[in-house]
Protein backbone atom coordinates (compact mmCIF):
# COMPACT_ATOMS: atom_id res chain seq x y z
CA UNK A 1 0.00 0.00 0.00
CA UNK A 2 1.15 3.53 -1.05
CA UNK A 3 2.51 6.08 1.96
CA UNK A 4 -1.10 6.90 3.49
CA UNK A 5 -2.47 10.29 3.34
CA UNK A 6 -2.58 12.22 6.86
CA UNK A 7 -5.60 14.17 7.20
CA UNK A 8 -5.70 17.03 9.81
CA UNK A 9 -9.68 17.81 10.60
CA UNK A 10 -11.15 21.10 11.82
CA UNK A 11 -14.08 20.98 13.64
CA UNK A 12 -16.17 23.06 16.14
CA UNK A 13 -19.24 20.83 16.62
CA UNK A 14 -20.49 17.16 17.33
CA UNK A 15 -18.21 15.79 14.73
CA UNK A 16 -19.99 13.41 12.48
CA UNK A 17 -18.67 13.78 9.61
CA UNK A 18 -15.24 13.24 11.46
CA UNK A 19 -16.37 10.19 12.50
CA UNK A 20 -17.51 9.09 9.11
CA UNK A 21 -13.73 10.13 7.85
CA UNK A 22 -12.27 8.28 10.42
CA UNK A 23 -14.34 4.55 10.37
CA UNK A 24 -13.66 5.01 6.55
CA UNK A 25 -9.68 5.10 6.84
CA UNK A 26 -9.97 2.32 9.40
CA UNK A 27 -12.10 -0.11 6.88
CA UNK A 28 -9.24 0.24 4.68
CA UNK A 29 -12.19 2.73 2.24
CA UNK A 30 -9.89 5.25 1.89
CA UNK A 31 -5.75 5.34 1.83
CA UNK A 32 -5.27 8.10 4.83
CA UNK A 33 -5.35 8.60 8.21
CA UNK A 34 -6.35 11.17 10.77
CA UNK A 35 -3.32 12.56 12.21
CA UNK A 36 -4.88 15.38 13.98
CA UNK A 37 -8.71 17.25 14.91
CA UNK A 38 -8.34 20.59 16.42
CA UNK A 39 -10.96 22.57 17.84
CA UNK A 40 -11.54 26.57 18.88
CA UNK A 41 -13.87 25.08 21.20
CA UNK A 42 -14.48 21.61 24.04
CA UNK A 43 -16.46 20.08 21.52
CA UNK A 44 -17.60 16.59 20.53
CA UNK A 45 -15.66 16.30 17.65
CA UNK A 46 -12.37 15.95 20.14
CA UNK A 47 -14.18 13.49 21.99
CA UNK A 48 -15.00 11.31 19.33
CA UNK A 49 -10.94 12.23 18.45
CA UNK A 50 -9.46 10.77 21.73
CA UNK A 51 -11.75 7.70 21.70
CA UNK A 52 -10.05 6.77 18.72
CA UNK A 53 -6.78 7.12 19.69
CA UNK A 54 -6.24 10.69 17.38
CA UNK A 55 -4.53 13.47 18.97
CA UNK A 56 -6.68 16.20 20.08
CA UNK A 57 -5.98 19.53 20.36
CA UNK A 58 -7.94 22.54 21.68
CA UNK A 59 -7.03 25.85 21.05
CA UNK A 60 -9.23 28.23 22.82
CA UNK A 61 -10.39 30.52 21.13
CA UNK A 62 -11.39 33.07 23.81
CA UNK A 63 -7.56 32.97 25.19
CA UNK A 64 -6.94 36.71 23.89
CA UNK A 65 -3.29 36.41 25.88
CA UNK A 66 -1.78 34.18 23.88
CA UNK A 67 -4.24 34.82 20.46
CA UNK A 68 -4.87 38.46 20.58
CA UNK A 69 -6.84 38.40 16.71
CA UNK A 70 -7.39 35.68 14.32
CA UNK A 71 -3.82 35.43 12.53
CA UNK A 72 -2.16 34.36 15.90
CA UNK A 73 -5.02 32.08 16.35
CA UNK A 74 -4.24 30.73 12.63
CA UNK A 75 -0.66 30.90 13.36
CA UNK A 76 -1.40 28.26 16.19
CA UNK A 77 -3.69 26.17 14.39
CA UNK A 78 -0.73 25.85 11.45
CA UNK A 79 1.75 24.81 13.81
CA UNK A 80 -0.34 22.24 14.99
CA UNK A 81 -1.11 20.78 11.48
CA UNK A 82 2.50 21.13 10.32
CA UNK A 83 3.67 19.30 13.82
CA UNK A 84 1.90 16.15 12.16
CA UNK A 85 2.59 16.49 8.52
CA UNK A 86 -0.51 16.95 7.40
CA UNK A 87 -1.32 16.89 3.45
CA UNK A 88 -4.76 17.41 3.55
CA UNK A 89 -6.84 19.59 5.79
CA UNK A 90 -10.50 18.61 6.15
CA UNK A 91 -13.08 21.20 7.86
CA UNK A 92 -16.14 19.53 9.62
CA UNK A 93 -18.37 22.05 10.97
CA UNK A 94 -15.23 24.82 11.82
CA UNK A 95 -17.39 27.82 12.69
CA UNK A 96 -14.08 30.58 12.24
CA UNK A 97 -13.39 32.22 9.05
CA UNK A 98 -9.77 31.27 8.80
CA UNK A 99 -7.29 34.60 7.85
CA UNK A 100 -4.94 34.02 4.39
CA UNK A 101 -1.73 33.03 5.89
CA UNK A 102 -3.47 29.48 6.54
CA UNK A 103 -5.76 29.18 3.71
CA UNK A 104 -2.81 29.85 1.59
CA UNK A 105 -0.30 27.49 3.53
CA UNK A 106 -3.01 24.68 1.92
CA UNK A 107 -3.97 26.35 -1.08
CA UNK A 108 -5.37 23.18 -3.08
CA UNK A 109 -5.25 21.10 0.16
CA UNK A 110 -7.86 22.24 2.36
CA UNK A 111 -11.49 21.08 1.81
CA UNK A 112 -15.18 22.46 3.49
CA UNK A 113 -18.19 19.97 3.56
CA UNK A 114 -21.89 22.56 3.24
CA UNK A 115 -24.81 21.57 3.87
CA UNK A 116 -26.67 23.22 0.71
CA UNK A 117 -25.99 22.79 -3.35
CA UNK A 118 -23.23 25.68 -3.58
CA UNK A 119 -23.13 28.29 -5.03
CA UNK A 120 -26.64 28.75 -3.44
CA UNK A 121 -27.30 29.31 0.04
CA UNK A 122 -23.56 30.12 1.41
CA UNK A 123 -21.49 32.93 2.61
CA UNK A 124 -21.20 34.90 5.46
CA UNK A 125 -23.67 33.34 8.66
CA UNK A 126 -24.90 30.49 6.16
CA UNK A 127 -24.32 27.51 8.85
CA UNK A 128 -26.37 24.81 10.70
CA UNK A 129 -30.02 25.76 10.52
CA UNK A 130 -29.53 29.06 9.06
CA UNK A 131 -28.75 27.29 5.90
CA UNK A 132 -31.69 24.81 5.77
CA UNK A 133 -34.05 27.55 6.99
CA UNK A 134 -32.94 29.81 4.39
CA UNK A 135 -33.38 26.74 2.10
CA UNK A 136 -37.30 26.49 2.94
CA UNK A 137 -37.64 30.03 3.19
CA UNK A 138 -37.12 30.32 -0.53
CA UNK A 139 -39.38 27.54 -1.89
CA UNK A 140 -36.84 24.91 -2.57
CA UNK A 141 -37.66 21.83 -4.35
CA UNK A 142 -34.30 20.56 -3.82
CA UNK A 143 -31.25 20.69 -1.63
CA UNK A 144 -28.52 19.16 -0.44
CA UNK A 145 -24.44 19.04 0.15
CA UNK A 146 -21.10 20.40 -1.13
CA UNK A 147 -17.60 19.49 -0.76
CA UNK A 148 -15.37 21.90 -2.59
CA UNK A 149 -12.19 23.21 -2.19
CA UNK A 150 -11.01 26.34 0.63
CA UNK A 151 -10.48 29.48 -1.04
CA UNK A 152 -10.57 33.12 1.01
CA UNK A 153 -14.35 33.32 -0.40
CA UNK A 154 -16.14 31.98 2.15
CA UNK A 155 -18.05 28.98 0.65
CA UNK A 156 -16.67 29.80 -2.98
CA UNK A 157 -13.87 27.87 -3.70
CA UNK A 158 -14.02 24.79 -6.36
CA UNK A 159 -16.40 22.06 -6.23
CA UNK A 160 -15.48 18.59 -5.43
CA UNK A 161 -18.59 16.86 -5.21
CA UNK A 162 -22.26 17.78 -4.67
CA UNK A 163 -25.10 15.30 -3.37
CA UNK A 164 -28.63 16.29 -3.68
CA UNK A 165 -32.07 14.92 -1.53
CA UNK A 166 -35.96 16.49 -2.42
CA UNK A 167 -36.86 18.93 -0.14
CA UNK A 168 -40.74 17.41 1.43
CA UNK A 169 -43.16 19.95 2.01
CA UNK A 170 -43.58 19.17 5.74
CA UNK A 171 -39.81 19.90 6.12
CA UNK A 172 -38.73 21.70 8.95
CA UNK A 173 -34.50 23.11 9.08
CA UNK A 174 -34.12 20.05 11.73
CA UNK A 175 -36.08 17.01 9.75
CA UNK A 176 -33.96 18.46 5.99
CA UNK A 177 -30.76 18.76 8.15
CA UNK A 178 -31.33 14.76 9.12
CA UNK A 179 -32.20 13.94 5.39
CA UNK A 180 -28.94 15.79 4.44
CA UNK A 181 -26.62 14.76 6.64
CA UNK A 182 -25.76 11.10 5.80
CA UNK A 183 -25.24 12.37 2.35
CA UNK A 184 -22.43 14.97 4.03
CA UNK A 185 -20.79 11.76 5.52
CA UNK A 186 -20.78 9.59 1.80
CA UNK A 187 -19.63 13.11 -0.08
CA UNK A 188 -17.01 13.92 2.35
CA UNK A 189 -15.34 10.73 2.57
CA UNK A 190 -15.52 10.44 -1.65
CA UNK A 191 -13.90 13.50 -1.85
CA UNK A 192 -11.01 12.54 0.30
CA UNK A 193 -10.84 8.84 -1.08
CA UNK A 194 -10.78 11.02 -4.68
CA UNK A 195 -7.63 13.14 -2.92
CA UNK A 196 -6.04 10.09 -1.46
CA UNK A 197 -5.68 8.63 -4.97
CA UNK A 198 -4.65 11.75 -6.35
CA UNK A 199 -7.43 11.39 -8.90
CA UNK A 200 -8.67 15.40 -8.39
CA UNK A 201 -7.32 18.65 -10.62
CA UNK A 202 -8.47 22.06 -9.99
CA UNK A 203 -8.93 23.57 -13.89
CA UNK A 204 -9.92 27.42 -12.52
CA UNK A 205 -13.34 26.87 -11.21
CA UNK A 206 -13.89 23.34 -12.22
CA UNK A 207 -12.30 20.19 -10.36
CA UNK A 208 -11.62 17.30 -12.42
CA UNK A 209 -12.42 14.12 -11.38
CA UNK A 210 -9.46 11.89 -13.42
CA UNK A 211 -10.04 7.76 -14.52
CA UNK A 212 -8.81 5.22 -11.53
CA UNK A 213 -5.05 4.46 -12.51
CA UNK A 214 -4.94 1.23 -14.67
């Protein structure tokens, strides 16, 4: 087996989607491993980290000694990465809008899960229920997930891979959030088995998904 990828996951939340990465490198589904999760926040997602042997790291966010505005905090969370290597950089539910200096340090490495069909319904506060409010608010038919690429555009970097579910007109933001979220988990870990196998090329806008290697 090829040198395994080493995944370093962002997260702020319950960490599902981490978990789904994670059981899928175990099963053997996709060629990586989770090196690292690191949270702004005590969070689930570190939990679910330290159960499965991952190192966890916390940096707190509100510590305003030690990360007195958001490029120190970056500064931190870059460190951290680079202690363990990390090629790829997956963000599960990370609520801060990262500064340049770390977007940039994994320019064409660093990928967002959404919980919409991007470019609609993202941006600035699009999160969590605001999203699948939003979403029913407008009279959607259809929605969704996104995994795409990090650029400094919040939620408007390239597009990896997009699943879509019917939006039923009962539908409240939590019942389309449940419908939507095991699609996150089977998009997110196709986009990083597509990475592992370096089988992805960002063309501009457009990623292209290249044939499995003979």
């Amino acid at each position: 087996m090829a040198d395994r990828l080493r995944i370093g996951v962002l997260a702020s939340g319950g960490g599902t989607n981490l978990q789904a990465i994670m059981d899928a490198c175990r099963e053997g589904r996709v060629n990586a491993e989770v090196a690292v999760v690191v949270s702004d926040v005590q969070c689930g997602a570190l939990e679910r980290a330290r159960r499965a042997g991952v190192p966890a790291v916390w940096v707190d966010r509100r510590d305003r000694e030690r990360y007195p505005d958001r490029p120190s905090f970056d500064r931190k969370v870059r460190e951290e990465l680079e202690r363990r290597r990390v090629d790829l950089v997956c963000l599960a539910g990370y609520l801060r809008i990262m500064t340049e200096e770390l977007i940039a340090a994994y320019e064409g490495r660093m990928m967002n899960i959404h919980p919409a069909l991007l470019p609609s319904f993202g941006g600035p506060g699009m999160w969590g229920r605001h999203v699948h409010q939003a979403v029913l608010d407008y009279g959607c038919k259809v929605s969704g997930c996104t995994v795409h690429f990090v650029t400094l555009e919040t939620d408007g970097g390239p597009i990896i891979v997009q699943r879509a579910v019917p939006v039923e007109e009962d539908d409240t933001p939590e019942t389309l959030a449940a419908r939507i979220l095991p699609q996150e988990h089977q998009a997110y870990v196709e986009a990083v088995g597509l990475f592992a196998d370096g089988r992805l090329r960002i063309e501009g806008r457009r990623v292209r998904i290249l044939p499995k290697a003979p």
